[in-house]
Protein backbone atom coordinates (compact mmCIF):
# COMPACT_ATOMS: atom_id res chain seq x y z
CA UNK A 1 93.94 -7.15 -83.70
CA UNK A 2 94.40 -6.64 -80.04
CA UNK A 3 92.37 -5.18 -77.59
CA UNK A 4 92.79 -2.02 -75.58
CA UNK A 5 91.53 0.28 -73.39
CA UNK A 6 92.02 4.37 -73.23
CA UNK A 7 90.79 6.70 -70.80
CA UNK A 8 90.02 10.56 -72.09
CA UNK A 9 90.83 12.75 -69.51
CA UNK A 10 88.70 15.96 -70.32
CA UNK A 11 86.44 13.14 -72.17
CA UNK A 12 83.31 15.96 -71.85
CA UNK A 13 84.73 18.61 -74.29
CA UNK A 14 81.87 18.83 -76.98
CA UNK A 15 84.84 20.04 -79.22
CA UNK A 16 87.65 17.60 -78.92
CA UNK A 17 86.17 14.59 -77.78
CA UNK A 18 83.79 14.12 -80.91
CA UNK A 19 86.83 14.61 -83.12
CA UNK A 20 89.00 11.68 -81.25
CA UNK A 21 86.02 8.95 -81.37
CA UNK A 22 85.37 9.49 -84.46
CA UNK A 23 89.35 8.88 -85.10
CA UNK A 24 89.31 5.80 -82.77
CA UNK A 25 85.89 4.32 -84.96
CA UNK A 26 88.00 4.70 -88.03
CA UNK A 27 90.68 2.87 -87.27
CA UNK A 28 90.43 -1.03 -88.37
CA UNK A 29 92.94 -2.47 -85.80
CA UNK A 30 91.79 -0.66 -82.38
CA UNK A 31 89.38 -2.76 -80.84
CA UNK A 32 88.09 -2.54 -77.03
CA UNK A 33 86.89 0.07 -74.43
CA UNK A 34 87.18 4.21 -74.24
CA UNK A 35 86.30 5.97 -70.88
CA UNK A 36 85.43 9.44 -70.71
CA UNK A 37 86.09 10.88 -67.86
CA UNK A 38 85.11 14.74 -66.91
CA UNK A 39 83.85 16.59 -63.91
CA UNK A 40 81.01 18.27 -65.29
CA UNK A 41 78.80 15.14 -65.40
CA UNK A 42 76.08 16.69 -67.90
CA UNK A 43 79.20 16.95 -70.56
CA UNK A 44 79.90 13.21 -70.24
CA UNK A 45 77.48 12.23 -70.36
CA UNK A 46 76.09 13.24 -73.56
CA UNK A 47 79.62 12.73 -75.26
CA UNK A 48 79.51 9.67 -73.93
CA UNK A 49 75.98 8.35 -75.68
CA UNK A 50 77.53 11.16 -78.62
CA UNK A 51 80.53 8.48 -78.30
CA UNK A 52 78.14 4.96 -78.48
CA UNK A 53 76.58 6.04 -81.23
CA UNK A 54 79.64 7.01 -83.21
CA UNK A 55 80.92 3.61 -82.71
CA UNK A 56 77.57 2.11 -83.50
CA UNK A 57 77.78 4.16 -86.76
CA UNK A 58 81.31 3.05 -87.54
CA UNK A 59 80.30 -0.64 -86.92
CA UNK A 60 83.72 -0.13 -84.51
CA UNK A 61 84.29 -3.10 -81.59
CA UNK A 62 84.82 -0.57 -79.56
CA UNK A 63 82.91 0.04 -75.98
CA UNK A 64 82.12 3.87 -74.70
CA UNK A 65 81.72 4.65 -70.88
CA UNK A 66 81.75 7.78 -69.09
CA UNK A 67 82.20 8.41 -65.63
CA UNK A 68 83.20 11.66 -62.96
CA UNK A 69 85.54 8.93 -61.13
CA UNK A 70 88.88 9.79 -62.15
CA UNK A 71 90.03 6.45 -60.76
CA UNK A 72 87.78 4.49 -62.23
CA UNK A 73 88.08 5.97 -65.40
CA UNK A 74 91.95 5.26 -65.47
CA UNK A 75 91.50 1.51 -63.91
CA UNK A 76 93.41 -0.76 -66.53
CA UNK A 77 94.11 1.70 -69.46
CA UNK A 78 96.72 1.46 -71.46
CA UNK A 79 96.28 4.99 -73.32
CA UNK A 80 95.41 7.95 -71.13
CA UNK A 81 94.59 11.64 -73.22
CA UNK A 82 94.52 14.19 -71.92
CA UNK A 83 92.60 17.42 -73.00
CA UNK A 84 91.43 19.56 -69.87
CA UNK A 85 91.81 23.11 -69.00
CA UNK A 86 91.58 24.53 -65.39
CA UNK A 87 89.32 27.05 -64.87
CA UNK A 88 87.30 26.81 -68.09
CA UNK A 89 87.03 30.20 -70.08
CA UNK A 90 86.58 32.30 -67.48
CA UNK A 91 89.96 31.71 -66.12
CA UNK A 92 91.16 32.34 -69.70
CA UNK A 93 89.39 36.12 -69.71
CA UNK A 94 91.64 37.27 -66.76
CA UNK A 95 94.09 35.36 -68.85
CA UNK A 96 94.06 37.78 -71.71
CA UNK A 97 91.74 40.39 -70.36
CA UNK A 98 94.23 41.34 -67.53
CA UNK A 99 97.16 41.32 -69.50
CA UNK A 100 95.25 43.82 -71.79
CA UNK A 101 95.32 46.37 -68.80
CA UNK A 102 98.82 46.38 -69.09
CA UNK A 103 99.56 47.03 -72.79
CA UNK A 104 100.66 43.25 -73.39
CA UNK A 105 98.17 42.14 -76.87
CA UNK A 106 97.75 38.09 -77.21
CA UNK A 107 96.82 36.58 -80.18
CA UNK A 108 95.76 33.18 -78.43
CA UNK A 109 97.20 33.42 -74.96
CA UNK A 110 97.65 30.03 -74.17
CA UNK A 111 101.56 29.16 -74.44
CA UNK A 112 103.61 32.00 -73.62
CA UNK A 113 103.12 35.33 -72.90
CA UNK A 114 101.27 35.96 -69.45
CA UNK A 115 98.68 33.83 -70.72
CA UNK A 116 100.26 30.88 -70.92
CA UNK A 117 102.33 31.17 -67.50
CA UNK A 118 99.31 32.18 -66.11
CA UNK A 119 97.43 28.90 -67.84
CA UNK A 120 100.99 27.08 -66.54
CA UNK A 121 100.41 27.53 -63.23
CA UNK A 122 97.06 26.29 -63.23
CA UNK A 123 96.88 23.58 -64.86
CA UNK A 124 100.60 22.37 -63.81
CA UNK A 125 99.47 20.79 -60.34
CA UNK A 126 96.11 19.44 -61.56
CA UNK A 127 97.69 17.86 -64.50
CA UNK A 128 100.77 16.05 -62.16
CA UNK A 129 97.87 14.95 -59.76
CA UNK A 130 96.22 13.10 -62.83
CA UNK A 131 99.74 11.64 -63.57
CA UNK A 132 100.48 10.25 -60.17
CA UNK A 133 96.92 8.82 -60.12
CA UNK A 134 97.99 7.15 -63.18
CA UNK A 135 101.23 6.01 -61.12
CA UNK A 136 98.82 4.01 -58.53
CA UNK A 137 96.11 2.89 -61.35
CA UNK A 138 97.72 2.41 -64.60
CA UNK A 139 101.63 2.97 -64.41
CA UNK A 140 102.24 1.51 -67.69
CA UNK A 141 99.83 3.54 -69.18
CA UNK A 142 100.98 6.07 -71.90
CA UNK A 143 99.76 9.55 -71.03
CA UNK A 144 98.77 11.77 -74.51
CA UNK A 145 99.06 14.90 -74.09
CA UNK A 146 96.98 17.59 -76.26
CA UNK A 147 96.34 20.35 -73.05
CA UNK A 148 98.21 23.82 -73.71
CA UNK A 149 100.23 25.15 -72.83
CA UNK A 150 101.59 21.56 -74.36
CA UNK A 151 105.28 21.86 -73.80
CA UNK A 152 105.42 23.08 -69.95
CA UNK A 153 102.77 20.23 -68.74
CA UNK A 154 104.29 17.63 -70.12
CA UNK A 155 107.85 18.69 -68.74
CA UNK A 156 105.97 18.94 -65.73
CA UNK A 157 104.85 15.18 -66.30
CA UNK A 158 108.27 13.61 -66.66
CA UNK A 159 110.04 16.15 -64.63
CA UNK A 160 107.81 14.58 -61.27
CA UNK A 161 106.57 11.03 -62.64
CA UNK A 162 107.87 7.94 -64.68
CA UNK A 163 104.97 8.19 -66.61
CA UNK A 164 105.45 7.60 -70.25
CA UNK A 165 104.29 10.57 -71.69
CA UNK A 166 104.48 12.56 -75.27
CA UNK A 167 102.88 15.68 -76.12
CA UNK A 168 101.11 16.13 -79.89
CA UNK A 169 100.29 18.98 -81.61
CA UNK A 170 98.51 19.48 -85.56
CA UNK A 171 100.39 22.79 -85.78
CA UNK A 172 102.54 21.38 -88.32
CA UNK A 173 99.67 19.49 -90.57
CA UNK A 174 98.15 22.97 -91.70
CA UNK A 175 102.17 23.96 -93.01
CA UNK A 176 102.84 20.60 -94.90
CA UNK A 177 99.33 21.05 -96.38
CA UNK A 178 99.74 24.29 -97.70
CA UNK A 179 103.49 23.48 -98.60
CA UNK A 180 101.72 19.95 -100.76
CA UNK A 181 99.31 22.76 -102.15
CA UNK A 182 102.21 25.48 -103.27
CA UNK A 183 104.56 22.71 -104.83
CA UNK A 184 101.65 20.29 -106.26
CA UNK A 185 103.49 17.25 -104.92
CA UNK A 186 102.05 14.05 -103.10
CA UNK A 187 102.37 13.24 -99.71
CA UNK A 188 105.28 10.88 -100.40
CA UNK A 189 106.84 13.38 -101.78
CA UNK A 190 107.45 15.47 -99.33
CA UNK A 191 110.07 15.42 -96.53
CA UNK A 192 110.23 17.61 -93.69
CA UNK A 193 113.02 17.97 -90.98
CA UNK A 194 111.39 20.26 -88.67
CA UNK A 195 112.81 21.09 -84.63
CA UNK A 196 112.03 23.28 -82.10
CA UNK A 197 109.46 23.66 -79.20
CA UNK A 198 105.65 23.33 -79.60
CA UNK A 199 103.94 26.01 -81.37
CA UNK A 200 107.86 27.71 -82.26
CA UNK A 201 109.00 24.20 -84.09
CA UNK A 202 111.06 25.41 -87.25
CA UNK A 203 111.66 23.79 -90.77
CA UNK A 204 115.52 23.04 -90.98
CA UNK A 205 115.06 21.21 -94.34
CA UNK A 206 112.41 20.34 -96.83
CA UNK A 207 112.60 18.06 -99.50
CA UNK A 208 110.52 17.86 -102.55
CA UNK A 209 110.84 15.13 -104.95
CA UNK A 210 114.51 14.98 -103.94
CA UNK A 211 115.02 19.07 -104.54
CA UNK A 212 115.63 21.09 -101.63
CA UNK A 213 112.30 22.54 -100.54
CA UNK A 214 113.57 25.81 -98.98
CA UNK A 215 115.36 27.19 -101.95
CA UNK A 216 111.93 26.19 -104.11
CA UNK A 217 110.19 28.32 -101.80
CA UNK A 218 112.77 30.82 -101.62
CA UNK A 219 112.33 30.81 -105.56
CA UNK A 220 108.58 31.22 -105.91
CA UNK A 221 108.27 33.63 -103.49
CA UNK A 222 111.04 36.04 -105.56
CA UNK A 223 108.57 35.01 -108.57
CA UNK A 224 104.73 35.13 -107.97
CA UNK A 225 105.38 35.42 -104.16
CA UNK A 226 102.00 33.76 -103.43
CA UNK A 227 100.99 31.50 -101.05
CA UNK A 228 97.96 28.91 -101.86
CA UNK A 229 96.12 29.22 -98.60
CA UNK A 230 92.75 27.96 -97.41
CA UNK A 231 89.66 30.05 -98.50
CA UNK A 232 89.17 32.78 -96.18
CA UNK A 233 87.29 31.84 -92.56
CA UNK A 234 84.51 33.97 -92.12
CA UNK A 235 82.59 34.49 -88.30
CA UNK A 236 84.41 33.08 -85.66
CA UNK A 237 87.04 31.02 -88.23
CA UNK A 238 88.59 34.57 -89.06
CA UNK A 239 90.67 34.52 -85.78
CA UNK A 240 91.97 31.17 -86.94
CA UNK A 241 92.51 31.82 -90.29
CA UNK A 242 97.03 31.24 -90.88
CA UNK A 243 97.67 34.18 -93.09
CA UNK A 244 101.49 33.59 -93.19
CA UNK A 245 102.73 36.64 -93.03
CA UNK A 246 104.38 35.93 -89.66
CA UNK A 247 106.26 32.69 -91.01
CA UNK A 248 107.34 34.22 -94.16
CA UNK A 249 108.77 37.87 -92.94
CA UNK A 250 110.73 34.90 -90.17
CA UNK A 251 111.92 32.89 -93.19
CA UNK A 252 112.92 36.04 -94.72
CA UNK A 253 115.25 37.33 -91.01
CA UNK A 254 116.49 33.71 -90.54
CA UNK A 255 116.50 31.34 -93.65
CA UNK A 256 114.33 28.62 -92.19
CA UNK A 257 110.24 28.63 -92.08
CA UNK A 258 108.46 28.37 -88.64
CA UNK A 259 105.94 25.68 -89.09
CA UNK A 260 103.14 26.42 -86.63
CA UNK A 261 100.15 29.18 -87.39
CA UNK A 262 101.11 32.65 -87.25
CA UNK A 263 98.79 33.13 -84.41
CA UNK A 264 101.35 30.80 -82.19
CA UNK A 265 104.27 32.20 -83.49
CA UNK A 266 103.62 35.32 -83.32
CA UNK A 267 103.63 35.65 -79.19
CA UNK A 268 107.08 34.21 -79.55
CA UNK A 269 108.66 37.53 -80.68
CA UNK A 270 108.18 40.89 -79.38
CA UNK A 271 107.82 42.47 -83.38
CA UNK A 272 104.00 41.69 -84.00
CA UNK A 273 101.66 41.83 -81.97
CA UNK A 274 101.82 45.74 -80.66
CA UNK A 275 100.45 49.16 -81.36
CA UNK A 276 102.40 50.10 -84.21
CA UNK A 277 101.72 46.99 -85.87
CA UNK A 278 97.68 47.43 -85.49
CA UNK A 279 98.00 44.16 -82.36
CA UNK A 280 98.86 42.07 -85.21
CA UNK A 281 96.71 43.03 -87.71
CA UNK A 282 99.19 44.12 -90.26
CA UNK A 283 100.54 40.65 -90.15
CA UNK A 284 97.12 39.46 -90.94
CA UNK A 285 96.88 38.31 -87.35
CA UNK A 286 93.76 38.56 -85.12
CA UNK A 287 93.13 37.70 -81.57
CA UNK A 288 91.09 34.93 -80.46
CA UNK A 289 89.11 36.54 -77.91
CA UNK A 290 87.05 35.43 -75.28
CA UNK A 291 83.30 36.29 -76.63
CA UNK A 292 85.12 34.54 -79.96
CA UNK A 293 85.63 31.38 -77.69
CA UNK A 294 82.25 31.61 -76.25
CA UNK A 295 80.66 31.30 -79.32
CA UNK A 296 82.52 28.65 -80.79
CA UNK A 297 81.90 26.22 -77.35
CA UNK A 298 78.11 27.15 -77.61
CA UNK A 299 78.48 26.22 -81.09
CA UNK A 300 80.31 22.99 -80.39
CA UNK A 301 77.63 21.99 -77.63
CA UNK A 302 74.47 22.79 -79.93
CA UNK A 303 76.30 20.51 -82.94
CA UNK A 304 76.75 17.63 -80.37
CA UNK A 305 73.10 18.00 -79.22
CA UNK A 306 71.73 17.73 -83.21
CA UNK A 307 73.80 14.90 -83.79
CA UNK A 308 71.96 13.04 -81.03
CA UNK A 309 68.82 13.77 -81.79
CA UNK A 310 69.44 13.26 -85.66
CA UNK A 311 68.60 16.50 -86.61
CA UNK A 312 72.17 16.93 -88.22
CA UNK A 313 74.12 14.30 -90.01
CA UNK A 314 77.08 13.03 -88.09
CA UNK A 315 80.46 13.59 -90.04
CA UNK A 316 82.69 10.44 -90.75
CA UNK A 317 86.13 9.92 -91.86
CA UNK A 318 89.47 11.21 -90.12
CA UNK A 319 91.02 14.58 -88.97
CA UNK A 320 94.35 15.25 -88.57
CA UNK A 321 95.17 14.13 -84.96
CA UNK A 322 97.73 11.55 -84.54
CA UNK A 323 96.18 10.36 -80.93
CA UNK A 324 94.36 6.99 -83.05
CA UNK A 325 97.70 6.47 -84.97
CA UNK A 326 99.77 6.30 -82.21
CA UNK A 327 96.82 4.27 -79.99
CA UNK A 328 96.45 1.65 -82.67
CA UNK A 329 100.54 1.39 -83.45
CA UNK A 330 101.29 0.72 -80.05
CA UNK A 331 98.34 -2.01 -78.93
CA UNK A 332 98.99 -3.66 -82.60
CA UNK A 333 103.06 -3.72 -82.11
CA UNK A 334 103.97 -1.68 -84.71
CA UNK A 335 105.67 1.50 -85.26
CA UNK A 336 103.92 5.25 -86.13
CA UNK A 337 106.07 8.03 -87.31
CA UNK A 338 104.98 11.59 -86.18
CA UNK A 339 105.17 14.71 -85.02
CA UNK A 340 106.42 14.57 -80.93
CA UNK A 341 107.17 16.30 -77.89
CA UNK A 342 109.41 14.38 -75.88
CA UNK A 343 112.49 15.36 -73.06
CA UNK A 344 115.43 16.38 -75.09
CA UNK A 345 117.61 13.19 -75.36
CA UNK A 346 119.92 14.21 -78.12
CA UNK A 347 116.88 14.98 -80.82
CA UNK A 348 118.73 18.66 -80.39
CA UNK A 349 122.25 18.66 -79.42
CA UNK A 350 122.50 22.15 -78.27
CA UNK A 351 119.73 22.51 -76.35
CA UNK A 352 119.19 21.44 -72.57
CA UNK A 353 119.02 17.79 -71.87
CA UNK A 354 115.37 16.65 -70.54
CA UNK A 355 113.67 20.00 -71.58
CA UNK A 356 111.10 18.88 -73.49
CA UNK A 357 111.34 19.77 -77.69
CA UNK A 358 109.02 19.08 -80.36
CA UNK A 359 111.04 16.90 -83.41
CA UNK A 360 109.51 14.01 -86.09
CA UNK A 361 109.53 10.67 -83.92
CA UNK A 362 108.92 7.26 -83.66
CA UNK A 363 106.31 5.91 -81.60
CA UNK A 364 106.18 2.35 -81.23
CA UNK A 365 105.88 -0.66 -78.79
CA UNK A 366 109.75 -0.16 -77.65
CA UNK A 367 108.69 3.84 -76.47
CA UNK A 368 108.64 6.94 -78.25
CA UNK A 369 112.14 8.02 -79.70
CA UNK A 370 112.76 11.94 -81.01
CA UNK A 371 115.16 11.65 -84.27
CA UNK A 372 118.14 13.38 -83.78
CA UNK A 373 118.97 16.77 -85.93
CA UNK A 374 122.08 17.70 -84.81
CA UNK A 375 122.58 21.38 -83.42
CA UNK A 376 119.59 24.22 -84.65
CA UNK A 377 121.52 26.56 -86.65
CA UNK A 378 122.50 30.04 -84.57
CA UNK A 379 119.56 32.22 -85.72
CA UNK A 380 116.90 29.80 -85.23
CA UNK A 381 118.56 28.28 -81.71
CA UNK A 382 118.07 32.01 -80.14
CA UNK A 383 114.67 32.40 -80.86
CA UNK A 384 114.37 28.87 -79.31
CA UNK A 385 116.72 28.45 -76.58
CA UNK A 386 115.38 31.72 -74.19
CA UNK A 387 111.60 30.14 -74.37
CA UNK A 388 113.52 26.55 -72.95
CA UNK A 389 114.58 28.35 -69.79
CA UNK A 390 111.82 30.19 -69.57
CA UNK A 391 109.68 27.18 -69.94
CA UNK A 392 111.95 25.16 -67.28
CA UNK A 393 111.75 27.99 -64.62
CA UNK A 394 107.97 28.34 -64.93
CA UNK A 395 107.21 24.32 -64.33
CA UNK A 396 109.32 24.93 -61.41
CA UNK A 397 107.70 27.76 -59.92
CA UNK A 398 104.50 25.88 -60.72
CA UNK A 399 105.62 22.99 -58.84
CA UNK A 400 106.43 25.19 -56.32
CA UNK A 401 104.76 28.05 -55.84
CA UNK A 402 107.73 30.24 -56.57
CA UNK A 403 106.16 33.36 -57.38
CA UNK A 404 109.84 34.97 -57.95
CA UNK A 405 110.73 32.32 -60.37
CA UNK A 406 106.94 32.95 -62.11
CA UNK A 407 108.24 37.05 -61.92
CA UNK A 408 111.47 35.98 -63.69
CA UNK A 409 110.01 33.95 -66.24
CA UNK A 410 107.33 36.57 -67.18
CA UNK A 411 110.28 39.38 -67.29
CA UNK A 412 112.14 36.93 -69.36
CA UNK A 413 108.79 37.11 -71.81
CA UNK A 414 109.30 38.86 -75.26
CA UNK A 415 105.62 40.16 -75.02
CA UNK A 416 106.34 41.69 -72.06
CA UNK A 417 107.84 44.72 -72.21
CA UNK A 418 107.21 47.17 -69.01
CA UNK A 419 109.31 45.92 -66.14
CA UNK A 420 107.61 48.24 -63.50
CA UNK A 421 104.50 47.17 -63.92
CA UNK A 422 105.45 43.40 -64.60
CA UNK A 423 104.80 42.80 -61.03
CA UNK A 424 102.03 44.40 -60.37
CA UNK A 425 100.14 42.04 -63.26
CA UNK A 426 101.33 38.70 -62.29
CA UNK A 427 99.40 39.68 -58.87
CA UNK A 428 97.00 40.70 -60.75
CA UNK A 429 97.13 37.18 -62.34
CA UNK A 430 97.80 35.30 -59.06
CA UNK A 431 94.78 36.73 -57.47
CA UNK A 432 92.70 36.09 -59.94
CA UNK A 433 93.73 32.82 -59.96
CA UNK A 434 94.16 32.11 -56.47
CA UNK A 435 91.36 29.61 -56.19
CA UNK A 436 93.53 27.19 -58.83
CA UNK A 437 96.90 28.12 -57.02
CA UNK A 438 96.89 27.21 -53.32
CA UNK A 439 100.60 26.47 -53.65
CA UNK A 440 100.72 30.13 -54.27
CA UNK A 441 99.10 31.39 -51.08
């Protein structure tokens, strides 16, 4: 078992952070150090003892610092993740709030729609600064990338720096489960071909003990027609609750199944989330808004706090992030198939080269390497191929500053759909903003 050491960028989140220790403790073959690093010292603090005593628990050989020192924190790592967001939640209210104004509804508002340029052009700069601090620190470092919006930061990443970099995403866990659910079939049983860009990644082909998946599916729903999802979320978990009514009215237009929560894919298309349609609620989709996030923070921070102080027992076991996976593959010399988003090196053919696409992949200690799935079929490549240059001309007006190329890529945006007044709310967003954008000034 070989020893490593990871930084956590973002290491203060009371909601992530807890999740990947407790990942790292339960893996046998990761053995070493993990620094959090944040700048709200408070945060880090506590994760950081929250993080100690996790491993303690675990009986893991695995050291937990925290720090405010972004140099420090990256000194000798060989795994860097990264899970920040500029601004906090109060740059994510003018996010959706302003848009609101406007007539533009967001289910989430952190990927596309003005929401997530807006979050784009934010966290762009800070997120290349981390990377080139990685350049001088810890160049052979792997950067791990969970931050939304996923896809345009890390373009952004190894559009500017030779940073080895992959973005991952659990949209697609919550789909295979329900799919292992529907068809009562092991894991092993199950094969999924699935391409695309994050959040709008699309099943091509499914196999299920060696019959083809989609027609099953296409089969069951002209039978019973229903869908064995999770019990229903109830307080804040109703927002997140994946309904699938988006993905399966989709599967219906275009023959393949969207693999993400309807919440994501929804803000791809400009059918669902409008008046007529209730701002999604007719496709059993509800917004995640901002008092919603609120509460679910305060709730993570209070849950951290009564783990400490042993008022609550501390959870054990594994989620469904791949960040330990691919952590413990790579120091250990072996390989870890997954979910990736990596620049576009042939994994689609008729997409743009280097834009970066979400496709299975192998990560290992000879890189990460997208499998290849030929061309996506017509449908599914022009739902796809609009949100590419979209997301290409928004990492370059965040590098930038470009606020034409950020007015272009938000006229471009299917939830958008007022061009007189398109302008008037990215200045609206700008100047909100303007204390995260000096490029834009």
């Amino acid at each position: 078992m070989a020893r490593t050491r990871g930084c956590i960028v973002g290491g203060g989140s009371y909601n992530w952070t807890p999740t990947l220790l407790r990942d790292i403790a339960a893996m046998p073959d990761i053995a070493g150090t993990v620094v959090l690093h944040d700048v709200d010292p408070v945060a880090v603090e506590e994760i950081g003892r929250l993080g100690r005593k996790i491993m303690d628990a675990a009986a893991a050989d695995i050291a937990v610092e925290a720090t405010t020192d972004l140099s420090a924190a990256l000194r000798d790592a060989a795994f860097v993740v990264l899970t920040i967001t500029t601004g906090g939640l109060e740059a994510m209210r003018h996010d959706l709030e302003i848009p609101r104004r406007y007539g533009v509804h967001q289910s989430v508002g952190d990927t596309v729609g003005p929401g997530g340029l807006s979050r784009a052009l934010r966290n762009i700069p800070i997120v290349v600064e981390i990377a080139r601090a990685m350049e001088r620190v810890c160049p052979d470092a792997w950067l791990l990338n969970l931050s939304n919006p996923l896809t345009t930061l890390t373009r952004a990443v190894t559009k500017t720096t030779r940073i080895k970099t992959i973005g991952l995403c659990h949209e697609l866990a919550g789909v295979r489960r329900t799919l292992l659910r529907l068809f009562d079939a092991a894991e092993d049983e199950l094969e999924l071909t699935v391409a695309g860009v994050n959040h709008l990644i699309w099943l091509l082909a499914v196999t299920i003990r060696g019959e083809d998946g989609l027609r099953l599916l296409r089969d069951h729903l002209a039978g019973s027609g229903e869908i064995p999802l999770a019990p229903v979320a109830e307080g804040y978990g109703a927002s997140f609750q994946d309904r699938w009514r988006v993905k399966l009215a989709l599967f219906d237009a275009y023959g393949y199944l969207p693999a993400a929560g309807d919440r994501h894919v929804a803000e791809f298309f400009p059918f669902f989330l409008t008046e007529q349609t209730g701002c999604g609620a007719d496709f059993g989709v509800l917004p995640t808004s901002i008092a919603t996030r609120y509460e679910i923070a305060d709730h993570a921070r209070a849950r951290v706090r009564a783990w400490l102080d042993d008022s609550e027992p501390m959870p054990t076991g594994r989620s469904q992030e791949q960040v330990a996976d691919v952590i413990a593959a790579v120091a250990n010399g072996r390989s870890h198939r997954t979910v990736v988003n990596l620049p576009n090196r042939g994994q689609i053919a008729n997409l743009p080269r280097e834009a970066v696409v979400e496709t299975v992949g192998v990560v290992g200690p000879t890189g990460a390497h997208g499998i290849a799935v030929g061309n996506l079929p017509p449908g599914v490549l022009s739902t796809v191929q609009p949100h590419v240059i979209n997301q290409e001309m928004i990492v370059e007006a965040a590098l930038a500053g470009d606020r034409r190329l950020a007015l272009h890529a938000l006229l471009n945006d299917p939830l958008v759909r007022d061009f007189e007044t398109a302008p008037r709310m990215l200045d609206d967003l700008l100047r909100a903003h303007a204390a995260y954008l000096p490029r834009f000034r």
